[in-house]
N, C-alpha and C. Protein backbone atom coordinates (compact mmCIF):
# COMPACT_ATOMS: atom_id res chain seq x y z
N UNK A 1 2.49 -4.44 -33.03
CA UNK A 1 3.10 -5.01 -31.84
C UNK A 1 4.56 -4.58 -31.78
N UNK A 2 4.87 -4.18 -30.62
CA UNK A 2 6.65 -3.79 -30.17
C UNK A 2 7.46 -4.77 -30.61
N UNK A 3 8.39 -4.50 -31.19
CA UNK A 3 9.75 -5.55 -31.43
C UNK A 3 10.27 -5.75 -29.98
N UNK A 4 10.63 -6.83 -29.32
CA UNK A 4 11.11 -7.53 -28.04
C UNK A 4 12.25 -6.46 -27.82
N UNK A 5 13.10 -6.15 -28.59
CA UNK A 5 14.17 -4.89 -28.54
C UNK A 5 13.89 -3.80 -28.06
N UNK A 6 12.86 -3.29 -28.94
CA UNK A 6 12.30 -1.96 -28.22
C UNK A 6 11.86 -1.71 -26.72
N UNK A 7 11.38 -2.94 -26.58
CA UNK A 7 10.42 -3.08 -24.87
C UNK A 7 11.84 -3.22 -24.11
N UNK A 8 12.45 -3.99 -24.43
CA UNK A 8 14.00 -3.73 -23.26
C UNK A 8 14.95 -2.95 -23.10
N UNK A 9 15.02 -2.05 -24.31
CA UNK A 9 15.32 -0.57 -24.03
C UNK A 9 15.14 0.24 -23.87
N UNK A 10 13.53 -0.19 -23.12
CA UNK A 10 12.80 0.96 -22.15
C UNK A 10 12.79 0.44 -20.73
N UNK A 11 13.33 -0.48 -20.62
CA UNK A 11 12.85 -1.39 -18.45
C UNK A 11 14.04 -0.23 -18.57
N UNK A 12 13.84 -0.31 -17.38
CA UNK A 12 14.86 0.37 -16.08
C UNK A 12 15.98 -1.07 -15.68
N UNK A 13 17.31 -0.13 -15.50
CA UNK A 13 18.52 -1.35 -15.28
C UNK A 13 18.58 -1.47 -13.89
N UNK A 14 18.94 -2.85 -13.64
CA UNK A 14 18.23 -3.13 -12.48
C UNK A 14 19.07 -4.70 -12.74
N UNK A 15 19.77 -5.07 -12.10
CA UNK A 15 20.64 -6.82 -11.91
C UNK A 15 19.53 -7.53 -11.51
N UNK A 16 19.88 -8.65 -11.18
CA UNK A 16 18.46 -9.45 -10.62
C UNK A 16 18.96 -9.68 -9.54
N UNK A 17 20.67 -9.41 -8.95
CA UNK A 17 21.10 -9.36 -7.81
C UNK A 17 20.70 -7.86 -6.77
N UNK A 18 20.46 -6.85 -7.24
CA UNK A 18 19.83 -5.37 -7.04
C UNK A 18 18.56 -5.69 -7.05
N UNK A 19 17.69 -6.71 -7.23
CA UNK A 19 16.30 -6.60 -6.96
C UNK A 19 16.10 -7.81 -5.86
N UNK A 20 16.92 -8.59 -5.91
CA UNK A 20 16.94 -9.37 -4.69
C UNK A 20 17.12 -9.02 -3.48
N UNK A 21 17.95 -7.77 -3.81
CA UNK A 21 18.56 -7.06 -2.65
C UNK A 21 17.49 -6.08 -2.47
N UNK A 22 16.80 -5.33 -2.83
CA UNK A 22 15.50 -4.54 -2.51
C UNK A 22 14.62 -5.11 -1.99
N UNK A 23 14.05 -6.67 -2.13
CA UNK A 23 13.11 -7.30 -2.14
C UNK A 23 13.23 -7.58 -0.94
N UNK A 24 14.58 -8.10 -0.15
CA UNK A 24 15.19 -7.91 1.02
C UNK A 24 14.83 -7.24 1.78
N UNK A 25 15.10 -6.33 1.28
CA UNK A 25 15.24 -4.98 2.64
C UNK A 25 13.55 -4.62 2.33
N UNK A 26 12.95 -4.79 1.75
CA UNK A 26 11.37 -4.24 2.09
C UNK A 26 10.86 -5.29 2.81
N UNK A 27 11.08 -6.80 2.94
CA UNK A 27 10.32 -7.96 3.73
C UNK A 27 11.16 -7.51 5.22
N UNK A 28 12.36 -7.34 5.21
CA UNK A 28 13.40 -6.84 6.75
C UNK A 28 12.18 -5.99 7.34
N UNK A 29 12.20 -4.70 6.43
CA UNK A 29 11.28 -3.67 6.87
C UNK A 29 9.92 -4.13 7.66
N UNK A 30 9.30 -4.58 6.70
CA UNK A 30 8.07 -4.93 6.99
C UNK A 30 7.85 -5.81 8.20
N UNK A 31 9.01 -6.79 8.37
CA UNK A 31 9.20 -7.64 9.63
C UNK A 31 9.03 -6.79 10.60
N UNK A 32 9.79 -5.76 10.82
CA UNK A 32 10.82 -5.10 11.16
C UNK A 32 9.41 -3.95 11.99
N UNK A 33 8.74 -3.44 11.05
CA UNK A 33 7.27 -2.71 11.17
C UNK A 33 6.72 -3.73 12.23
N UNK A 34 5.59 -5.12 11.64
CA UNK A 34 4.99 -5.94 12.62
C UNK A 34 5.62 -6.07 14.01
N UNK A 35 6.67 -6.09 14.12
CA UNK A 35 7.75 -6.74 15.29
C UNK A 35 7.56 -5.23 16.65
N UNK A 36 7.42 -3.89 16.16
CA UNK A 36 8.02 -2.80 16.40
C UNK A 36 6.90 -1.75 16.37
N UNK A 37 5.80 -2.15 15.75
CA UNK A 37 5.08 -1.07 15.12
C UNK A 37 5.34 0.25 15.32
N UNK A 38 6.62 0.65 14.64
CA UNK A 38 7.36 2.17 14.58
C UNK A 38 7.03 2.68 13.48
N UNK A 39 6.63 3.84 13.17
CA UNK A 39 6.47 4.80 11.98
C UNK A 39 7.46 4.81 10.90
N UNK A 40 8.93 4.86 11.79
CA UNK A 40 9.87 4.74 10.76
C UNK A 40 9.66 3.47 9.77
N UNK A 41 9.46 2.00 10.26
CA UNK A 41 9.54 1.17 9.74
C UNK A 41 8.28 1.22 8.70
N UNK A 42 7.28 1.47 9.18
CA UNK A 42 6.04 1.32 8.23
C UNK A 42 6.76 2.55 7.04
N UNK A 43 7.02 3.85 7.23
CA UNK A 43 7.36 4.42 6.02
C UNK A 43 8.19 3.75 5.04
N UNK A 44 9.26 3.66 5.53
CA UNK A 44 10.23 2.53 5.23
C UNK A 44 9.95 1.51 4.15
N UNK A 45 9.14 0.57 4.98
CA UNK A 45 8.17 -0.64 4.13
C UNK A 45 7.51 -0.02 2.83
N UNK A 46 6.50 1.19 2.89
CA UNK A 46 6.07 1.58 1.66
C UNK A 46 6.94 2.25 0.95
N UNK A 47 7.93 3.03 1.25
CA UNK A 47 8.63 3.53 -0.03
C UNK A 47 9.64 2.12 -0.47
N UNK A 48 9.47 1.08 -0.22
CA UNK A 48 10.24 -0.41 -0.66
C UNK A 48 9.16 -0.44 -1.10
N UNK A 49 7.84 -1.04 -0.79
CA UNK A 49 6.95 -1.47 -2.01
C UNK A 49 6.58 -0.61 -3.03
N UNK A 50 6.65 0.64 -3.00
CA UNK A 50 6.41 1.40 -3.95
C UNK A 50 7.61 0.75 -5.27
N UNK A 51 8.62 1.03 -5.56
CA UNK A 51 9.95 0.93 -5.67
C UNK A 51 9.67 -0.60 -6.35
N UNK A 52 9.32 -1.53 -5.63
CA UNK A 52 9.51 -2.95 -6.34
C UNK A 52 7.76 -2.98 -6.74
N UNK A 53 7.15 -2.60 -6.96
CA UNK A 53 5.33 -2.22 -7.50
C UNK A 53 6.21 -1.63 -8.39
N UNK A 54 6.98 -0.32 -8.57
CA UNK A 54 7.27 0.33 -9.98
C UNK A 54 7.76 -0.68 -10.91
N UNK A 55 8.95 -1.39 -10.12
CA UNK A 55 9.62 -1.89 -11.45
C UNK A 55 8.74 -3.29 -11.73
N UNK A 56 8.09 -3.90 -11.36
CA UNK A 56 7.48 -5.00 -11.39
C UNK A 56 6.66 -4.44 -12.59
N UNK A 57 5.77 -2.84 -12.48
CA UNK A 57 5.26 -2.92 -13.61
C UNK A 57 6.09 -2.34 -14.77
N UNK A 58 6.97 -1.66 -14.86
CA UNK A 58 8.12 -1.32 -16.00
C UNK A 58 8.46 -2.24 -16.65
N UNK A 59 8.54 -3.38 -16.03
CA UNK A 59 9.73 -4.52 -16.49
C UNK A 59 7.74 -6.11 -17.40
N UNK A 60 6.98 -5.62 -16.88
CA UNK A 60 5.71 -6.25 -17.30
C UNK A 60 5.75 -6.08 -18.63
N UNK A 61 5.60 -7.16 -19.88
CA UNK A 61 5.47 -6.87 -20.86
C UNK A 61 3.74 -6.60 -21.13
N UNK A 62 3.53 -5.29 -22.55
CA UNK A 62 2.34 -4.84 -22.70
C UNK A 62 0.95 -5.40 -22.56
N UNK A 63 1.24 -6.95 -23.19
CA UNK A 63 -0.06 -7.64 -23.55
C UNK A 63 -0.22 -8.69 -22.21
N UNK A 64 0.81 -8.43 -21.32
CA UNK A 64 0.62 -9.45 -19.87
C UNK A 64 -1.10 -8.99 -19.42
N UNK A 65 -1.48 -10.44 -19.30
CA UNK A 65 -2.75 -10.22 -18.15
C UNK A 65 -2.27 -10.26 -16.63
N UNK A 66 -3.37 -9.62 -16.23
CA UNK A 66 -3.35 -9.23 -14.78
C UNK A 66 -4.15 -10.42 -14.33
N UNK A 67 -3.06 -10.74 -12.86
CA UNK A 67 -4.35 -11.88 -12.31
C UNK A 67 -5.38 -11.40 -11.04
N UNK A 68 -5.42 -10.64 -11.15
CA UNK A 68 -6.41 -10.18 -10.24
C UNK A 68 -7.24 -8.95 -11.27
């Protein structure tokens, strides 16, 4: 099993004020998409969920279960 050390000097740096702020702007987007249904916005929206899907799983420790 990983020492707790090792696993956090592999996440990606990232504030929890910088992910609040991403988390932001992809729900804006996505509003923003439904409200508009513009192309820009839908691209928009997925390269934000891509982006917070990455680090959500980077930052997942190894032995986490999945709930789905």
């Amino acid at each position: 099993m990983q020492h707790i050390s090792q696993i956090l000097q592999r996440l990606p740096i990232m504030t929890h004020a910088k992910f609040v702020e991403l988390v932001r702007e992809m729900r804006y987007n996505q509003r923003q998409y439904f409200k508009h249904r513009t192309q820009g916005f839908l691209e928009k929206s997925k390269e934000l969920e891509k982006q917070v899907d990455q680090y959500l799983k980077d930052t997942s420790l190894p032995n986490q279960q999945k709930l789905f």
